[in-house]
Structures are given as C-alpha cells and as structure tokens.
N, C-alpha and C. Protein backbone atom coordinates (compact mmCIF):
# COMPACT_ATOMS: atom_id res chain seq x y z
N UNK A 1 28.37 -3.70 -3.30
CA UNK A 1 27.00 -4.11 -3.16
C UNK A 1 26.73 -5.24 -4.15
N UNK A 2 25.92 -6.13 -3.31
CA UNK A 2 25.90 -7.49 -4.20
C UNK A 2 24.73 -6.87 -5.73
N UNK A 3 24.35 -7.59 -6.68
CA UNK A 3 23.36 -7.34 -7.87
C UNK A 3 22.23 -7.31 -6.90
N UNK A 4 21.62 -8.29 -6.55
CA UNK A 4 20.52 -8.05 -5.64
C UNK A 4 20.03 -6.79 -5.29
N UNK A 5 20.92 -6.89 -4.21
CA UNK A 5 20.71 -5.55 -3.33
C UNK A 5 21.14 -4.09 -4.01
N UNK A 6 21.77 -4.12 -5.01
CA UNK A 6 21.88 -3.02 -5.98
C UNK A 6 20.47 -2.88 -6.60
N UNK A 7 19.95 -3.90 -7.55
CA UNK A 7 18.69 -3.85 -7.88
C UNK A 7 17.74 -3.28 -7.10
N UNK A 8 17.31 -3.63 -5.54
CA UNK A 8 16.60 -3.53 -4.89
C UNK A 8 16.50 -1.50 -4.45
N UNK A 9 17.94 -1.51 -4.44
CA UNK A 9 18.65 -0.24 -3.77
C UNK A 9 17.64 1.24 -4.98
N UNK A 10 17.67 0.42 -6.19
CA UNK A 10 17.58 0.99 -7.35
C UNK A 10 15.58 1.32 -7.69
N UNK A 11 15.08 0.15 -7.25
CA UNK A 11 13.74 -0.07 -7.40
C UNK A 11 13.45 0.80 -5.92
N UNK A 12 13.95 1.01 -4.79
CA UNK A 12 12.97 1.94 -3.59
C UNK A 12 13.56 3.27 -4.21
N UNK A 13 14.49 3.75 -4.90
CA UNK A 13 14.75 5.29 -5.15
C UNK A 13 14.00 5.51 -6.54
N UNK A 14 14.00 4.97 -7.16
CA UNK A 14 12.71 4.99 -8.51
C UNK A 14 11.42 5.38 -7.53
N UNK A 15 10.95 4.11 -7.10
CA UNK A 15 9.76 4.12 -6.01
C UNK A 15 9.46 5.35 -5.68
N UNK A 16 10.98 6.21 -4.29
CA UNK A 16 10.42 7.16 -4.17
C UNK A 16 10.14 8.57 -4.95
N UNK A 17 10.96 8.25 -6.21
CA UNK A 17 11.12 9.63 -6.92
C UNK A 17 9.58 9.45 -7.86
N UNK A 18 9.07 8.17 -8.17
CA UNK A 18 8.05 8.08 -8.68
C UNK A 18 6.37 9.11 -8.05
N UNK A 19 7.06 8.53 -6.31
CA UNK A 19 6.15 9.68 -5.13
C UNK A 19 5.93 10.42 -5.07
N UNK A 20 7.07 11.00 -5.00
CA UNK A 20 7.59 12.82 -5.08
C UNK A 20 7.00 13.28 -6.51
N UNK A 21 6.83 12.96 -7.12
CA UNK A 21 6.74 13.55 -9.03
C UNK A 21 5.20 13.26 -9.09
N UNK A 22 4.58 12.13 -8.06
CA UNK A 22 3.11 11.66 -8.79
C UNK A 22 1.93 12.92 -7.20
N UNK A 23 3.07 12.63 -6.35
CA UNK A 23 2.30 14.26 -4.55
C UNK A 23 2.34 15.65 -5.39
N UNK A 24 3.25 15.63 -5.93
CA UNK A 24 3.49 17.09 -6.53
C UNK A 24 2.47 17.34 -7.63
N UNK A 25 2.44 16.67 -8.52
CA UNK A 25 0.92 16.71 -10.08
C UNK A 25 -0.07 16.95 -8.67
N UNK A 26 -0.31 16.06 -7.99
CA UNK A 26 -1.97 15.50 -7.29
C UNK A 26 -1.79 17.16 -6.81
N UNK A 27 -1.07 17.94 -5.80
CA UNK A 27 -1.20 19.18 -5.37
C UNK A 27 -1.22 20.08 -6.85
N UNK A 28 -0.91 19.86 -7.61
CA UNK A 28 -0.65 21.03 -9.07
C UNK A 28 -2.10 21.67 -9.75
N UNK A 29 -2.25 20.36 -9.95
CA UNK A 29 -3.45 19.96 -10.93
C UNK A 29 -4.75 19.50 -9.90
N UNK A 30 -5.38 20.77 -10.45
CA UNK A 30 -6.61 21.24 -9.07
C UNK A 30 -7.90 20.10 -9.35
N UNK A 31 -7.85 19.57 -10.38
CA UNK A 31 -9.26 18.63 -10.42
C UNK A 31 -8.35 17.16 -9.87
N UNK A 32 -7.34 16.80 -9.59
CA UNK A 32 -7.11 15.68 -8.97
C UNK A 32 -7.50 15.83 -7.29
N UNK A 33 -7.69 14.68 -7.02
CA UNK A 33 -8.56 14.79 -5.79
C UNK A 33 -7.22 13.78 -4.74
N UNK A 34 -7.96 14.05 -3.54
CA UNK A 34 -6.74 13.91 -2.22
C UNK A 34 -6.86 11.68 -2.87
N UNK A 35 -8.06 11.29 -2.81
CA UNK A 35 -8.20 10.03 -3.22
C UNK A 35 -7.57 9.15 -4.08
N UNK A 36 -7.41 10.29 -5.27
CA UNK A 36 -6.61 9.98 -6.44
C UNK A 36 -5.18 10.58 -6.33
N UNK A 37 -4.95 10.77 -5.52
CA UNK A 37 -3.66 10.99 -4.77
C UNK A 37 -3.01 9.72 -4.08
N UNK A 38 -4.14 9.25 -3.43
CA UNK A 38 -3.68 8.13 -2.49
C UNK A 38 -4.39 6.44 -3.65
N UNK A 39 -5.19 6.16 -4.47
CA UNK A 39 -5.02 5.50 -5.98
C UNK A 39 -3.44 5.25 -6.42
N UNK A 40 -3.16 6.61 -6.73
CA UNK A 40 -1.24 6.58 -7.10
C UNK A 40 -0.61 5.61 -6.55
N UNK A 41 -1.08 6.47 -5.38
CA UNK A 41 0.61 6.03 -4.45
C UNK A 41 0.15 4.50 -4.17
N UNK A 42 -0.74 3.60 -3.78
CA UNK A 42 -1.06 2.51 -3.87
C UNK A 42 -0.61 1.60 -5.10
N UNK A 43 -0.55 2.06 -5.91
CA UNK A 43 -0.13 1.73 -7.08
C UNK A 43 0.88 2.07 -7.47
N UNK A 44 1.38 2.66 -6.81
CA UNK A 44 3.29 2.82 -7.40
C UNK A 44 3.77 1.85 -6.32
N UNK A 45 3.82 1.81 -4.88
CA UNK A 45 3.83 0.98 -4.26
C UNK A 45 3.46 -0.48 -4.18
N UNK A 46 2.87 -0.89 -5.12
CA UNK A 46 2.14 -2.43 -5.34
C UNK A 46 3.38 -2.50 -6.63
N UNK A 47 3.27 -1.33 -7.59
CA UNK A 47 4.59 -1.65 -9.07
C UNK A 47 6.03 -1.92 -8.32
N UNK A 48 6.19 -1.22 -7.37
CA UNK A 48 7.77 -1.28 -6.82
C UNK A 48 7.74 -2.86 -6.98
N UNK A 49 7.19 -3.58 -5.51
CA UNK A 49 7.04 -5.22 -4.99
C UNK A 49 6.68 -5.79 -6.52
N UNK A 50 5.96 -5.80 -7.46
CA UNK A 50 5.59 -6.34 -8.19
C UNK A 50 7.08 -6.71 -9.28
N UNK A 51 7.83 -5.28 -9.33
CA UNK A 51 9.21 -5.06 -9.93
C UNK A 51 9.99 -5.97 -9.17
N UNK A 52 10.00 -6.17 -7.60
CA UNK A 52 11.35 -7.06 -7.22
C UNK A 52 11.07 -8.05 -7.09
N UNK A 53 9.65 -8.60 -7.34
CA UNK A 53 8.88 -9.90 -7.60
C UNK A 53 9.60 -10.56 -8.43
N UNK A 54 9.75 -9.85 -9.80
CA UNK A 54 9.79 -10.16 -11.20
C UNK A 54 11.02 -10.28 -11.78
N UNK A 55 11.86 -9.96 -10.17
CA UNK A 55 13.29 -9.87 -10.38
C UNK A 55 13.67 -10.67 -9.86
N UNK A 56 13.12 -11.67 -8.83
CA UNK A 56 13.68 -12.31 -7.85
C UNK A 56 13.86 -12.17 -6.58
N UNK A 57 13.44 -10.81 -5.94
CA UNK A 57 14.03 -10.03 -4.99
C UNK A 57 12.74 -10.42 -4.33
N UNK A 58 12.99 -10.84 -3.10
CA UNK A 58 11.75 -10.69 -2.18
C UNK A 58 11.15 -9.39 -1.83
N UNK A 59 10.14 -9.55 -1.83
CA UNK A 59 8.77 -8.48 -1.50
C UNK A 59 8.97 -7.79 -0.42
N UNK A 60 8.58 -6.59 0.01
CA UNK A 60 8.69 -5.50 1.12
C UNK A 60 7.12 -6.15 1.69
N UNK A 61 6.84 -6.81 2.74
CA UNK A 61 5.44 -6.55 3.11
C UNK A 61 5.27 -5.43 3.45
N UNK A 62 5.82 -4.76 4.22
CA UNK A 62 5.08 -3.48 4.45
C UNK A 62 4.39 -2.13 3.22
N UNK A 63 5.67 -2.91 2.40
CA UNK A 63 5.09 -2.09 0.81
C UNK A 63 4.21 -2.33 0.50
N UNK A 64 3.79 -3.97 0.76
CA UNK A 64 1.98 -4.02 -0.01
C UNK A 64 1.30 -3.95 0.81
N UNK A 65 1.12 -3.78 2.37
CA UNK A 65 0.35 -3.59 3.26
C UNK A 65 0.18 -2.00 2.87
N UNK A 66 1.36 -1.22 3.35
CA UNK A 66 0.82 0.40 2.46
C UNK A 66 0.37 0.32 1.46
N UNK A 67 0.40 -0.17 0.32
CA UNK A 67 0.14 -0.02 -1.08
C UNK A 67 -1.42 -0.69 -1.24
N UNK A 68 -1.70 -1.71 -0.29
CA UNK A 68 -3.37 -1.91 -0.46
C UNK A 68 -4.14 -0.95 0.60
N UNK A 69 -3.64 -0.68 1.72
CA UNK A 69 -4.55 0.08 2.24
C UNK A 69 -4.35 1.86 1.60
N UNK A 70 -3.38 2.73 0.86
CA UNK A 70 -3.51 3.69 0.70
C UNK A 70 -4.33 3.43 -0.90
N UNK A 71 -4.59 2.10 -1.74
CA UNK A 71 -5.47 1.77 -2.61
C UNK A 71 -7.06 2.11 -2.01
N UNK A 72 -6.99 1.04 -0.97
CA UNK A 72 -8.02 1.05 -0.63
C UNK A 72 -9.06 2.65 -0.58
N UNK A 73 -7.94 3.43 0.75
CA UNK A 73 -8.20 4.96 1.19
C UNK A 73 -8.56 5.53 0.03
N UNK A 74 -7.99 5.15 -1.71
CA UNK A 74 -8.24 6.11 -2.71
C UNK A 74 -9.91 5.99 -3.06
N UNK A 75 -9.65 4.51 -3.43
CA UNK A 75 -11.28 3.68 -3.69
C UNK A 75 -12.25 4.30 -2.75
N UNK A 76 -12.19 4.35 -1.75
CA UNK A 76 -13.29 4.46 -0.41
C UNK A 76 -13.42 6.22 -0.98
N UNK A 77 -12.58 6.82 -0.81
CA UNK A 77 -12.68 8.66 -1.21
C UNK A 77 -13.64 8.83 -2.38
N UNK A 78 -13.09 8.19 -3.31
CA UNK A 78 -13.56 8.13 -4.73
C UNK A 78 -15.51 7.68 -4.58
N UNK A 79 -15.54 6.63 -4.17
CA UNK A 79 -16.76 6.56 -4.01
C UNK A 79 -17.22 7.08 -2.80
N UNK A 80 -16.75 7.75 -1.90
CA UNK A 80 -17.66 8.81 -0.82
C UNK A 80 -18.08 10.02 -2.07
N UNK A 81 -17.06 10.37 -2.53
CA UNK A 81 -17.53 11.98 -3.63
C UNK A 81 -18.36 11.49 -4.63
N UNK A 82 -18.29 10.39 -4.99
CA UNK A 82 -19.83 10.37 -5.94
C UNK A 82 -20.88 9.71 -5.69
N UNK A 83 -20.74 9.53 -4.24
CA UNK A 83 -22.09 8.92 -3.57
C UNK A 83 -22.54 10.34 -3.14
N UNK A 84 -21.46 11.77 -2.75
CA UNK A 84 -22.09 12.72 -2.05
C UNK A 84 -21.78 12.76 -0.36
N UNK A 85 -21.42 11.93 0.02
CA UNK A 85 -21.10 12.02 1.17
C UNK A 85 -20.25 12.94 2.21
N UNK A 86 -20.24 12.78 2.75
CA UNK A 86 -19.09 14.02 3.50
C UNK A 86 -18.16 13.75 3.73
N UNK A 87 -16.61 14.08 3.82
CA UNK A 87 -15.40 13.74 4.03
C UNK A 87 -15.24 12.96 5.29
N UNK A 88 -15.86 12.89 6.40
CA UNK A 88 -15.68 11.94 7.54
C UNK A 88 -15.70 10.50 7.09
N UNK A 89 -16.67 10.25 6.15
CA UNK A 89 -17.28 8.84 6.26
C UNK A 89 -15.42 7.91 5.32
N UNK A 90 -15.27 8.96 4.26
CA UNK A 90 -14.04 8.14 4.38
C UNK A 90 -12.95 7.93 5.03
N UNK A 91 -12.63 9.03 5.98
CA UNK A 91 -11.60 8.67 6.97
C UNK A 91 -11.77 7.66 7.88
N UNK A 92 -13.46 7.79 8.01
CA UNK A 92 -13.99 6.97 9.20
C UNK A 92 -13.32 5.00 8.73
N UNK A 93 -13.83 5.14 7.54
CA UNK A 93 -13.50 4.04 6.42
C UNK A 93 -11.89 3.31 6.48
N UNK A 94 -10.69 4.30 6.34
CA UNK A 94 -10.12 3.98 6.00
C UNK A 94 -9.15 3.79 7.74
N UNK A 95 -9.71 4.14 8.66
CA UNK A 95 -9.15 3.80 10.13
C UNK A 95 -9.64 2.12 10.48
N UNK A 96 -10.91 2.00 10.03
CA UNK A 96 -11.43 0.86 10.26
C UNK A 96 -10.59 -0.25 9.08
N UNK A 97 -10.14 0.03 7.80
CA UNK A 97 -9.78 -0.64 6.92
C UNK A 97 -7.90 -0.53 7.96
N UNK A 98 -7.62 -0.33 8.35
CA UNK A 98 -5.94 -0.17 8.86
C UNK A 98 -6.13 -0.54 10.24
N UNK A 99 -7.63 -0.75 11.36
CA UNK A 99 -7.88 -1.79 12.12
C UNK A 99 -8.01 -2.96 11.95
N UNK A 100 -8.72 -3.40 11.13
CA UNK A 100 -8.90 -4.72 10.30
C UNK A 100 -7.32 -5.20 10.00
N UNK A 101 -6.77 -4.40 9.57
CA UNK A 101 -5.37 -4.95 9.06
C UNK A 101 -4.19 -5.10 10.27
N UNK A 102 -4.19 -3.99 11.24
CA UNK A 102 -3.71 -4.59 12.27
C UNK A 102 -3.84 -5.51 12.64
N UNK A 103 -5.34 -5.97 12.87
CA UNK A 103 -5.53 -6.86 13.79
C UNK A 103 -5.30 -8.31 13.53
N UNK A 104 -5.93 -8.19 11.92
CA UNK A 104 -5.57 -9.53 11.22
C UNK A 104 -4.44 -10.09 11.21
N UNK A 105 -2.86 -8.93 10.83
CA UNK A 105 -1.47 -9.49 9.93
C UNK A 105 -1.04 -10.19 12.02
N UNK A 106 -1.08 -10.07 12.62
CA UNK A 106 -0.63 -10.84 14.01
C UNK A 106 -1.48 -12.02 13.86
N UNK A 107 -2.43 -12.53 13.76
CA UNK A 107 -2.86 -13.57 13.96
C UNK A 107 -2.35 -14.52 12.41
N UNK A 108 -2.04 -13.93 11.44
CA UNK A 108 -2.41 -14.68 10.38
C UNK A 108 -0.66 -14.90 10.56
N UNK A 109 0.41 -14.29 10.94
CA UNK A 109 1.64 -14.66 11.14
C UNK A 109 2.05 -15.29 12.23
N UNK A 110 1.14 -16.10 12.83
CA UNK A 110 1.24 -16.83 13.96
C UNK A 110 1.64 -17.86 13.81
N UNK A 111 2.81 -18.68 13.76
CA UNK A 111 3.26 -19.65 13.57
C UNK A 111 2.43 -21.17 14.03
N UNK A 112 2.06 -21.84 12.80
CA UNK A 112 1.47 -22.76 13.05
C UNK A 112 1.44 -23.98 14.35
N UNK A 113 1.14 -24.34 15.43
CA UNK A 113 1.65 -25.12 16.27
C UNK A 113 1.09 -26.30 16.28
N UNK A 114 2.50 -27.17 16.03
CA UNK A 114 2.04 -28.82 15.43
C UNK A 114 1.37 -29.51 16.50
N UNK A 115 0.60 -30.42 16.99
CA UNK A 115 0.33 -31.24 17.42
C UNK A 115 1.85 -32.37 18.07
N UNK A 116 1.52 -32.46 19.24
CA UNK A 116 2.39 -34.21 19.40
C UNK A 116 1.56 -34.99 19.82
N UNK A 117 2.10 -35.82 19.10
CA UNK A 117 0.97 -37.13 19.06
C UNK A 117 1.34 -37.56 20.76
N UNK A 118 0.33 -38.20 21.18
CA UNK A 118 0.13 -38.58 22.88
C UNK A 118 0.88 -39.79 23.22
N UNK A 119 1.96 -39.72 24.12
CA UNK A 119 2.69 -40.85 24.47
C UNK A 119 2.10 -41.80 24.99
C-alpha cells in the first residue's frame, strides 16, 4: 500500500472507532441527547476530511455532506428542546435539510458548458 492510501486507510478506521466509542457514551450517559449524538458524529466526520486535508489526501465528499447534515440534524434537535417543541418538528427539519442537499449537489456538479462562438 502506497503512504497515501495507508494514511487514508488509517484516518477512516480512527474515524470509525472514534463512532463506535462517541454512539456508545451518547447511549451510556442518560443526559446526552439523540442531537448531541448526531453534533459528534458531524464533527468527527468533518475532523476525519479536515485530517486528510492537512495531509494532502483528498477529501471524502460524502464525508462532509454526512458530516454537515448530521451537524446540522444535531443543531436543529438542540434548538427544537429548548424552544420546547415536539420531536417531529426536527425530523421534519432535518428531511427538508437532506432535500435541499439532494437537490442542490446535482445541479451545482453540473459541468460548466462553454459557449462556441458563432461561425
């Protein structure tokens, strides 16, 4: 295995053991909330890419596409429970935040199409 891809190999099994160790506290420890569950994992997921950033290693998009929207899902939870709200309004939230993102990453990876100038 080239250094690269050793590195890389090295930063998704950290990644996931970081998962496994940060799901397990969030279920343990009864005042952490499902939100601050999904806070974490957004953020261990944004540290992975940020790590193979910093290494040289190109970025997982799909890592920061998960890693901002399960951010997002934490944020949106977090402020449904201290606005009082009821558990729908953030699911409702976070389907519409992962529509938005569907819909957007196709158009915004649409390959630019040049102009030819008119014979």
């Amino acid at each position: 295995m080239s250094g690269l891809k050793e590195i890389n190999h090295t930063f998704a099994a950290v990644g996931w053991g970081l998962l496994f160790i940060w799901w397990g506290i969030v279920i343990l420890i009864d005042p952490l909330t499902i939100g601050m569950g999904a806070i974490g994992t957004g953020l261990i997921l944004l540290g992975v890419n940020a790590a193979r950033h910093l290494k040289g290693i190109p970025e997982r998009e799909s890592t920061t596409i998960y890693g901002i929207m399960f951010l997002a899902w934490g944020v949106i939870d977090q402020a449904r429970r201290m606005l009082g709200l009821n558990e729908g309004v953030s699911w409702a939230a976070i389907l519409i935040v992962i529509g938005v993102v569907a819909f957007l990453l196709p158009l915004l990876r649409q390959p630019k199409i040049a102009m030819k100038p008119e014979e």
